[in-house]
PDB file of N, CA and C in Angstrom:
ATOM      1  N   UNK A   1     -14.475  14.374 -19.602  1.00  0.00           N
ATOM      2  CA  UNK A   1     -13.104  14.674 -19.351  1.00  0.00           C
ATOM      3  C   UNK A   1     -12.443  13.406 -18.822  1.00  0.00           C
ATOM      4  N   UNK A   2     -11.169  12.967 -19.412  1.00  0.00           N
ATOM      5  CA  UNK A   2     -10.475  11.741 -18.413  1.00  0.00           C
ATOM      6  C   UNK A   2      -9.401  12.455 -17.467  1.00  0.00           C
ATOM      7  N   UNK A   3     -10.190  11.298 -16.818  1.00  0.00           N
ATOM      8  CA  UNK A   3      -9.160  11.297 -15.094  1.00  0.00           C
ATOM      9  C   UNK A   3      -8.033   9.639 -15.260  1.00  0.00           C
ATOM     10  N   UNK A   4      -7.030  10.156 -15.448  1.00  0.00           N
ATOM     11  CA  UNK A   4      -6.085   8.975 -15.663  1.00  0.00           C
ATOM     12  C   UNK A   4      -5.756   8.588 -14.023  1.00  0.00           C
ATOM     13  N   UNK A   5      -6.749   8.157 -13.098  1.00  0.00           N
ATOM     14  CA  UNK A   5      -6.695   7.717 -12.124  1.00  0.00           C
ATOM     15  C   UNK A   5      -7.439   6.485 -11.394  1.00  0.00           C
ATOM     16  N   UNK A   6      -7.646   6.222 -10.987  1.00  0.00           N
ATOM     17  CA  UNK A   6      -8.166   4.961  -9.691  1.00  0.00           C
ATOM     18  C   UNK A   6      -9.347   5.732  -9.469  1.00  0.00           C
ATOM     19  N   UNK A   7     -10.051   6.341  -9.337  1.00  0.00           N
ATOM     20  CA  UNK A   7     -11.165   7.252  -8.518  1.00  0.00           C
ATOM     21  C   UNK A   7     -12.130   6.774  -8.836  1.00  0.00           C
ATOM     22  N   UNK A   8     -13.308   6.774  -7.940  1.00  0.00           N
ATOM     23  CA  UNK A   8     -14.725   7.141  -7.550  1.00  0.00           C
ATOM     24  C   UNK A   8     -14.809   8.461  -7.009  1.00  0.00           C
ATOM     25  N   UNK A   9     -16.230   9.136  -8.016  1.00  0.00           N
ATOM     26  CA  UNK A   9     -16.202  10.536  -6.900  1.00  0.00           C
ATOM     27  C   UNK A   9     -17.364  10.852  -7.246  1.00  0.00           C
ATOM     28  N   UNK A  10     -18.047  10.663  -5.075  1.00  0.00           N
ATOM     29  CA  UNK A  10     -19.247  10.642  -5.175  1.00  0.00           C
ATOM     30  C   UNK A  10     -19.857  11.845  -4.490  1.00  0.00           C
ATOM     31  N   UNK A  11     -21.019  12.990  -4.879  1.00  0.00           N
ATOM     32  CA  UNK A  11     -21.658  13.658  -3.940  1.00  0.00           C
ATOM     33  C   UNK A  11     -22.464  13.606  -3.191  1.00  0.00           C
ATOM     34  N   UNK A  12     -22.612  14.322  -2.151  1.00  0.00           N
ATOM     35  CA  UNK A  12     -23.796  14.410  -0.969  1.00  0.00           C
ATOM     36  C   UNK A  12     -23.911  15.663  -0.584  1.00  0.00           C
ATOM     37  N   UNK A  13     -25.347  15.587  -0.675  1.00  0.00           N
ATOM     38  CA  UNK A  13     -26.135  16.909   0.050  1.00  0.00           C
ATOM     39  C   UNK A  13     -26.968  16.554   1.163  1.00  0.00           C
ATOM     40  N   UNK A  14     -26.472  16.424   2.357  1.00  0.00           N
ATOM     41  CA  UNK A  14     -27.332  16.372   3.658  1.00  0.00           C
ATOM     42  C   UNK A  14     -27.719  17.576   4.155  1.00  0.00           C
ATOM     43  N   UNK A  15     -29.080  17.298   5.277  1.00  0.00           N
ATOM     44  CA  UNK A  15     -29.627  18.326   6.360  1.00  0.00           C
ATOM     45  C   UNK A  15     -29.060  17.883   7.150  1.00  0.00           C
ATOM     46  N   UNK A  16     -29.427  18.722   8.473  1.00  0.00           N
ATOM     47  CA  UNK A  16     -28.728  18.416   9.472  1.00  0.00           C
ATOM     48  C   UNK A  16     -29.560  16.894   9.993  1.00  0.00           C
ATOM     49  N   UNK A  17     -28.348  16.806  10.834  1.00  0.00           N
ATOM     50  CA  UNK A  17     -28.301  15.729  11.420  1.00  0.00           C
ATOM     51  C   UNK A  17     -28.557  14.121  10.901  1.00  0.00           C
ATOM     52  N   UNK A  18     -28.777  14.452   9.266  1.00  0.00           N
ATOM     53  CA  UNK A  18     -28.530  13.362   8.031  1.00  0.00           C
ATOM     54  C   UNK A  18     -27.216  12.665   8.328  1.00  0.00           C
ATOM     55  N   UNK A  19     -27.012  11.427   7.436  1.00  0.00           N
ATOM     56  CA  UNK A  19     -26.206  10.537   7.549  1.00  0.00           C
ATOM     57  C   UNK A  19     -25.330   9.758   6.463  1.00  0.00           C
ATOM     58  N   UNK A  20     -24.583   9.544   6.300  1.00  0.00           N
ATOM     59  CA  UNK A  20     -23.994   8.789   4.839  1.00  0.00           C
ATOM     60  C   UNK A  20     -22.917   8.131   5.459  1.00  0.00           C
ATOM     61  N   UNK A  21     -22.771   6.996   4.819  1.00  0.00           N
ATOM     62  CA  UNK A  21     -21.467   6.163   5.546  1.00  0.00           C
ATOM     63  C   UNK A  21     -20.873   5.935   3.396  1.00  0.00           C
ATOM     64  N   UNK A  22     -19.664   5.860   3.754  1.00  0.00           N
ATOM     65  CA  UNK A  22     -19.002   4.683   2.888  1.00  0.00           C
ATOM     66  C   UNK A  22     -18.232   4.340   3.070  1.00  0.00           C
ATOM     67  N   UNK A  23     -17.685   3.321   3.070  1.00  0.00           N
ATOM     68  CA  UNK A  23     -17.049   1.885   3.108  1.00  0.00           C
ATOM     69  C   UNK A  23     -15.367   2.607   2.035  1.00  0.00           C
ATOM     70  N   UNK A  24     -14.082   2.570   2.716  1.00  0.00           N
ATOM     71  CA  UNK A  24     -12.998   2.618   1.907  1.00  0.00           C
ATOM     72  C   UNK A  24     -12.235   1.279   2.084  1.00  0.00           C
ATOM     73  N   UNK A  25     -12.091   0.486   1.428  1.00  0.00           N
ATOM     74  CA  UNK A  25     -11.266  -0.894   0.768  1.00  0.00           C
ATOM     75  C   UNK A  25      -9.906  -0.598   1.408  1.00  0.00           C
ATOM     76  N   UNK A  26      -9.676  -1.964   1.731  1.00  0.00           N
ATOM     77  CA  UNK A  26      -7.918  -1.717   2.376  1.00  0.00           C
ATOM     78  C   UNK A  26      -6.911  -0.832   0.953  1.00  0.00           C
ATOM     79  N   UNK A  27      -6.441  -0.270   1.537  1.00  0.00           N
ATOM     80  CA  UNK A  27      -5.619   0.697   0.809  1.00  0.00           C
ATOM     81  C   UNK A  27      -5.933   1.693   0.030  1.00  0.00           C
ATOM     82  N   UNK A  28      -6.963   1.848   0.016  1.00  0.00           N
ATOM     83  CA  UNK A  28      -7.484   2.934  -0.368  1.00  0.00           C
ATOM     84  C   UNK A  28      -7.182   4.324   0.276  1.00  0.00           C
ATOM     85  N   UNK A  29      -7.702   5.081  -0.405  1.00  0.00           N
ATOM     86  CA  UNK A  29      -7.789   6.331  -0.001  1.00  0.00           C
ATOM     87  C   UNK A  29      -8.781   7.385  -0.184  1.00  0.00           C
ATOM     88  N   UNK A  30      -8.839   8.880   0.579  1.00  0.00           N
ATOM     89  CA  UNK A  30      -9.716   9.573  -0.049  1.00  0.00           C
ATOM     90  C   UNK A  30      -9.891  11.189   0.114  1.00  0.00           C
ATOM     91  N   UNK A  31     -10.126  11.785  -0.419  1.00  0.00           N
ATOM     92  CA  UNK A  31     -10.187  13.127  -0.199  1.00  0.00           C
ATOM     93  C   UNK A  31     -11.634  13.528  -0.171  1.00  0.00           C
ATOM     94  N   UNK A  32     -11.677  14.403   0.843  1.00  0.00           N
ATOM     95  CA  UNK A  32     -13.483  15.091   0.827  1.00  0.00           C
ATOM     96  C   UNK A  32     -13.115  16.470   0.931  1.00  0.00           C
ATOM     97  N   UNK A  33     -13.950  16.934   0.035  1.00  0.00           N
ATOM     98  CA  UNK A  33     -14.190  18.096   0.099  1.00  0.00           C
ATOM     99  C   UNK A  33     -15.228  18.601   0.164  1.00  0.00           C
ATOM    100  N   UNK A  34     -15.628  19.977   1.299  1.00  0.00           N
ATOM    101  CA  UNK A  34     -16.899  20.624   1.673  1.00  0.00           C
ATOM    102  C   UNK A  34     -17.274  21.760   0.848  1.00  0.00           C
ATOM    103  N   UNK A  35     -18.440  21.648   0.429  1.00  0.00           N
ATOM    104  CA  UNK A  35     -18.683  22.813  -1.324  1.00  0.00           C
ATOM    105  C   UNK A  35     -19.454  23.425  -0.933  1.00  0.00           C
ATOM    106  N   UNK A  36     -20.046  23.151   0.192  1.00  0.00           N
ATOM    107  CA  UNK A  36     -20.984  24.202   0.760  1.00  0.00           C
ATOM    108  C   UNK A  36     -21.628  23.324   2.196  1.00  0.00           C
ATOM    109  N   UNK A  37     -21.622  24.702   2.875  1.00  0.00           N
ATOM    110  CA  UNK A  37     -22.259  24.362   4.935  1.00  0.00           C
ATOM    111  C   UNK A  37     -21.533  23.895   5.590  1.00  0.00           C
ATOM    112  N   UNK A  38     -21.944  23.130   6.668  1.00  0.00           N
ATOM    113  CA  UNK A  38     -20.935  22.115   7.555  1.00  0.00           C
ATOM    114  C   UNK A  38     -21.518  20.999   7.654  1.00  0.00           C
ATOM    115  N   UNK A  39     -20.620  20.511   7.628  1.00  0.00           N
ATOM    116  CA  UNK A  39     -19.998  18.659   7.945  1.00  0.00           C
ATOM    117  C   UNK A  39     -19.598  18.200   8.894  1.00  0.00           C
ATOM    118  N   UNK A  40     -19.908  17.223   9.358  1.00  0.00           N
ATOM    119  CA  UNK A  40     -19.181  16.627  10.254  1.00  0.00           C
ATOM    120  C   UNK A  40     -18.442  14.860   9.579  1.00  0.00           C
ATOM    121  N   UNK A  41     -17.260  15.394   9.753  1.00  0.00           N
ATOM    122  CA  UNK A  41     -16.367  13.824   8.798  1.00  0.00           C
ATOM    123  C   UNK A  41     -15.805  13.420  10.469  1.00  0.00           C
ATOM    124  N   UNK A  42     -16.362  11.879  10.339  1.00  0.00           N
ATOM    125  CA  UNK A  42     -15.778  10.892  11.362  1.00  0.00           C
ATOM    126  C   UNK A  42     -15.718  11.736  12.731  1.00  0.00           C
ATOM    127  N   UNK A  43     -16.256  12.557  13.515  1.00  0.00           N
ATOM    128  CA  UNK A  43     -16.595  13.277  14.236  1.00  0.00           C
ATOM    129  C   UNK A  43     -15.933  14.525  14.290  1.00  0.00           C
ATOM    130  N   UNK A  44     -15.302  15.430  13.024  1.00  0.00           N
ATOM    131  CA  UNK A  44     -14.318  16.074  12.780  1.00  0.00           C
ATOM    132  C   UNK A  44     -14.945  17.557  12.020  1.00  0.00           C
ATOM    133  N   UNK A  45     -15.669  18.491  12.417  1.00  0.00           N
ATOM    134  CA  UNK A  45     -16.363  19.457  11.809  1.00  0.00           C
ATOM    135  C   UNK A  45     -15.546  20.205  10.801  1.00  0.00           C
ATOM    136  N   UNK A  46     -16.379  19.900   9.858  1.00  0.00           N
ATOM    137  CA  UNK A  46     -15.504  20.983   8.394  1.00  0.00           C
ATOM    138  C   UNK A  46     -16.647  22.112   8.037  1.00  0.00           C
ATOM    139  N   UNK A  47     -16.092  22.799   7.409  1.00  0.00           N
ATOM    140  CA  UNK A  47     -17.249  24.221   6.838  1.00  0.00           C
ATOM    141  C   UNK A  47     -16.741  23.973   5.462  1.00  0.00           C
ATOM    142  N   UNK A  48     -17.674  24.892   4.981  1.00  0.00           N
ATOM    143  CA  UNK A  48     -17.613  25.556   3.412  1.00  0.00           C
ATOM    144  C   UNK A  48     -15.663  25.456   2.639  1.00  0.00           C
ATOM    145  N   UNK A  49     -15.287  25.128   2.010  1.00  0.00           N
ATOM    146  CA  UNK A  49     -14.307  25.401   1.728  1.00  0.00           C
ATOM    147  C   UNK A  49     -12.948  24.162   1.632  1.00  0.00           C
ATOM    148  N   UNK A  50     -13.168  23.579   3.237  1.00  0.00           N
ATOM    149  CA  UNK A  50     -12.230  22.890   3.670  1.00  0.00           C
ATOM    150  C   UNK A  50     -12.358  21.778   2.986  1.00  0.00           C
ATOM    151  N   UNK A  51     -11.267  20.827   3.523  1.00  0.00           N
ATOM    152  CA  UNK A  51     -10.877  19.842   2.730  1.00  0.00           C
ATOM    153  C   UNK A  51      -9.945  19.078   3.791  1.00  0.00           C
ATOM    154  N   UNK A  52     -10.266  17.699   3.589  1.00  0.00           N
ATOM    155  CA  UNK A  52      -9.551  16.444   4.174  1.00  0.00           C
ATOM    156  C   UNK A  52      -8.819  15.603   3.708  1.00  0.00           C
ATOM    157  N   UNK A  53      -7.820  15.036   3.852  1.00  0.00           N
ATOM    158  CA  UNK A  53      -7.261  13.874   3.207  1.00  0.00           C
ATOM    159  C   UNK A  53      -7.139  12.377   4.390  1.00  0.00           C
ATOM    160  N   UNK A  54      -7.758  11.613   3.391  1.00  0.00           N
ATOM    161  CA  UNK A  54      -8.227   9.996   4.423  1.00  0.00           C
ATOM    162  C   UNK A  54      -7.228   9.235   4.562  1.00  0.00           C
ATOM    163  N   UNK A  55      -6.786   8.544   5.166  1.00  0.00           N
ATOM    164  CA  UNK A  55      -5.557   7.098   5.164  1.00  0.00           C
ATOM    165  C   UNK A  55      -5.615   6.390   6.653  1.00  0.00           C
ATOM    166  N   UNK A  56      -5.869   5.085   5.811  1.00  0.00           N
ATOM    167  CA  UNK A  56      -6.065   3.832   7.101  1.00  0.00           C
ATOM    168  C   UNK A  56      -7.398   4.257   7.514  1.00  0.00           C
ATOM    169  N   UNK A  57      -8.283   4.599   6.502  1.00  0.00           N
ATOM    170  CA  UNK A  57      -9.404   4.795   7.525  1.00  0.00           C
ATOM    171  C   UNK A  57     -10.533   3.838   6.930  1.00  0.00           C
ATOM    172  N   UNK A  58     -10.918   2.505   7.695  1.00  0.00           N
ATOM    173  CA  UNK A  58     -12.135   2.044   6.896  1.00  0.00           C
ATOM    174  C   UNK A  58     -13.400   2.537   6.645  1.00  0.00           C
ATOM    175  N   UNK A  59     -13.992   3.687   7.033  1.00  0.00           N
ATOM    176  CA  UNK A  59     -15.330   4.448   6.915  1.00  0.00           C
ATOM    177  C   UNK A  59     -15.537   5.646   6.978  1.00  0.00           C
ATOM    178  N   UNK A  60     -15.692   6.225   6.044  1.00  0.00           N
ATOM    179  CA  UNK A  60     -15.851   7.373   6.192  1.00  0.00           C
ATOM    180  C   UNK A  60     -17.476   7.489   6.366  1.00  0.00           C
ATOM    181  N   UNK A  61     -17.745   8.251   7.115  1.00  0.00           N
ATOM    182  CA  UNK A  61     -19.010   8.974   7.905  1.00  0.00           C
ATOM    183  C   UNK A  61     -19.201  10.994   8.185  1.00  0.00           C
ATOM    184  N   UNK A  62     -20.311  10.751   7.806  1.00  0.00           N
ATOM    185  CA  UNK A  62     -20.494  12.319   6.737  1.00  0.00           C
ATOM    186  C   UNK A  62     -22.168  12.501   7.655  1.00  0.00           C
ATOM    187  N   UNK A  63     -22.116  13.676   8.834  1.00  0.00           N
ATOM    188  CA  UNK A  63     -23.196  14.048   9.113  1.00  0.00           C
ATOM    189  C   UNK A  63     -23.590  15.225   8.667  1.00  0.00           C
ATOM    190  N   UNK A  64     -24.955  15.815   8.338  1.00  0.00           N
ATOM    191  CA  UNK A  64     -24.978  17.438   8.277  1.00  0.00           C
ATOM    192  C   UNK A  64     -25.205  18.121   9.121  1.00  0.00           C
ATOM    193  N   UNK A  65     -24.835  19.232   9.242  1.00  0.00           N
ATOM    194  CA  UNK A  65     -24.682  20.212  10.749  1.00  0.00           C
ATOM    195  C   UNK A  65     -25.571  21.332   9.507  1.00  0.00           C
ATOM    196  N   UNK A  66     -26.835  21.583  10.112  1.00  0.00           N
ATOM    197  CA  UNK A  66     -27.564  22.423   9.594  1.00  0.00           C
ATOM    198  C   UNK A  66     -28.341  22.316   8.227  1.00  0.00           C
ATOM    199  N   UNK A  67     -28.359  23.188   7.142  1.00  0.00           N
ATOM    200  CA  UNK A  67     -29.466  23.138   6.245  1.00  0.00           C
ATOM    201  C   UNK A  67     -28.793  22.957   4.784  1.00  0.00           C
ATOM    202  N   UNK A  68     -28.669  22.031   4.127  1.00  0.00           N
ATOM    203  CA  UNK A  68     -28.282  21.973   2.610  1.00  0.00           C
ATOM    204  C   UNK A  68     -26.739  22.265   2.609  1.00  0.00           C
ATOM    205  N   UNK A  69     -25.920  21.067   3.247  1.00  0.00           N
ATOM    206  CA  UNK A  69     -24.528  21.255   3.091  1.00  0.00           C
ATOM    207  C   UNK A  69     -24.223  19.881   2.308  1.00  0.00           C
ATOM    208  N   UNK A  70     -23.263  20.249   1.484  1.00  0.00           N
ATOM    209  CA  UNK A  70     -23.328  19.300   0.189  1.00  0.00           C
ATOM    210  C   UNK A  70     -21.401  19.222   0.480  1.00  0.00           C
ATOM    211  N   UNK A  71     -20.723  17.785  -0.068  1.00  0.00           N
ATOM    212  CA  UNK A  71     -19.711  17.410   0.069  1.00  0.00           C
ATOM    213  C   UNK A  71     -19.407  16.757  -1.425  1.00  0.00           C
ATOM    214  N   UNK A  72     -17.736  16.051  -1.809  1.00  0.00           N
ATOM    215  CA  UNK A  72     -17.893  15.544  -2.547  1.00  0.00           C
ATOM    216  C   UNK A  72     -16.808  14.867  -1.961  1.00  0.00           C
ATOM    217  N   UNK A  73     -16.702  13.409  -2.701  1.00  0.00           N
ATOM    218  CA  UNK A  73     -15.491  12.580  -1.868  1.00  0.00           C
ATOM    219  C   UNK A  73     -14.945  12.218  -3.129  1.00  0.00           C
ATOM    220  N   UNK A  74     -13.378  11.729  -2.990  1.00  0.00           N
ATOM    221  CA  UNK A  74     -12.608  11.163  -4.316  1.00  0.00           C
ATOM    222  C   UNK A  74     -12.574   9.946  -3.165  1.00  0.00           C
ATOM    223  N   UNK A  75     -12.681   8.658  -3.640  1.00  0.00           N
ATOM    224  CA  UNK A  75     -12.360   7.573  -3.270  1.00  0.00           C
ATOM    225  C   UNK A  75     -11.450   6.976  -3.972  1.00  0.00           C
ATOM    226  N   UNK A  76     -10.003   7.045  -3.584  1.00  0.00           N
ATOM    227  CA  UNK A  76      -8.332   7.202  -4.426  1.00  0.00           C
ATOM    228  C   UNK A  76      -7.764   5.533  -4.324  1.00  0.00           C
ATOM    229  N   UNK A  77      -7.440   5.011  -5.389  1.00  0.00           N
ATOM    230  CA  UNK A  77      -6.378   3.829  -5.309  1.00  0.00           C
ATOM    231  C   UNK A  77      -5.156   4.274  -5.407  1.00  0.00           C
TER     232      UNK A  77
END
């Protein structure tokens, strides 16, 4: 399918207390979304469902809070 956009879009499935960093480029942007469990974004707890939008932020940081919680991020120009 085309995405007539700027994007990277990457998934993660952490356990708890797992770890993922990535790196967002000046001006960038990004959206995460939680597809299943909880998350913790930049010390900010999300569940099942929710959804974030990033700006000015150089790192995004993605812990798991419990057992098989999976995320997906758009990394936006």
């Amino acid at each position: 399918m085309p995405i007539h956009q700027d994007v990277t879009i990457l998934a993660t499935e952490l356990d708890s207390d797992q770890q993922v960093h990535h790196p967002l480029r000046t001006g960038r942007q990004a959206w995460v979304q939680i597809s299943r469990g909880e998350l913790e974004l930049n010390g900010q707890r999300l569940r099942q469902g929710d959804g974030a939008a990033i700006t000015d932020i150089g790192e995004l940081a993605l812990r798991g809070i419990g057992k098989d919680s999976q995320a997906l991020v758009f990394d936006l120009g």
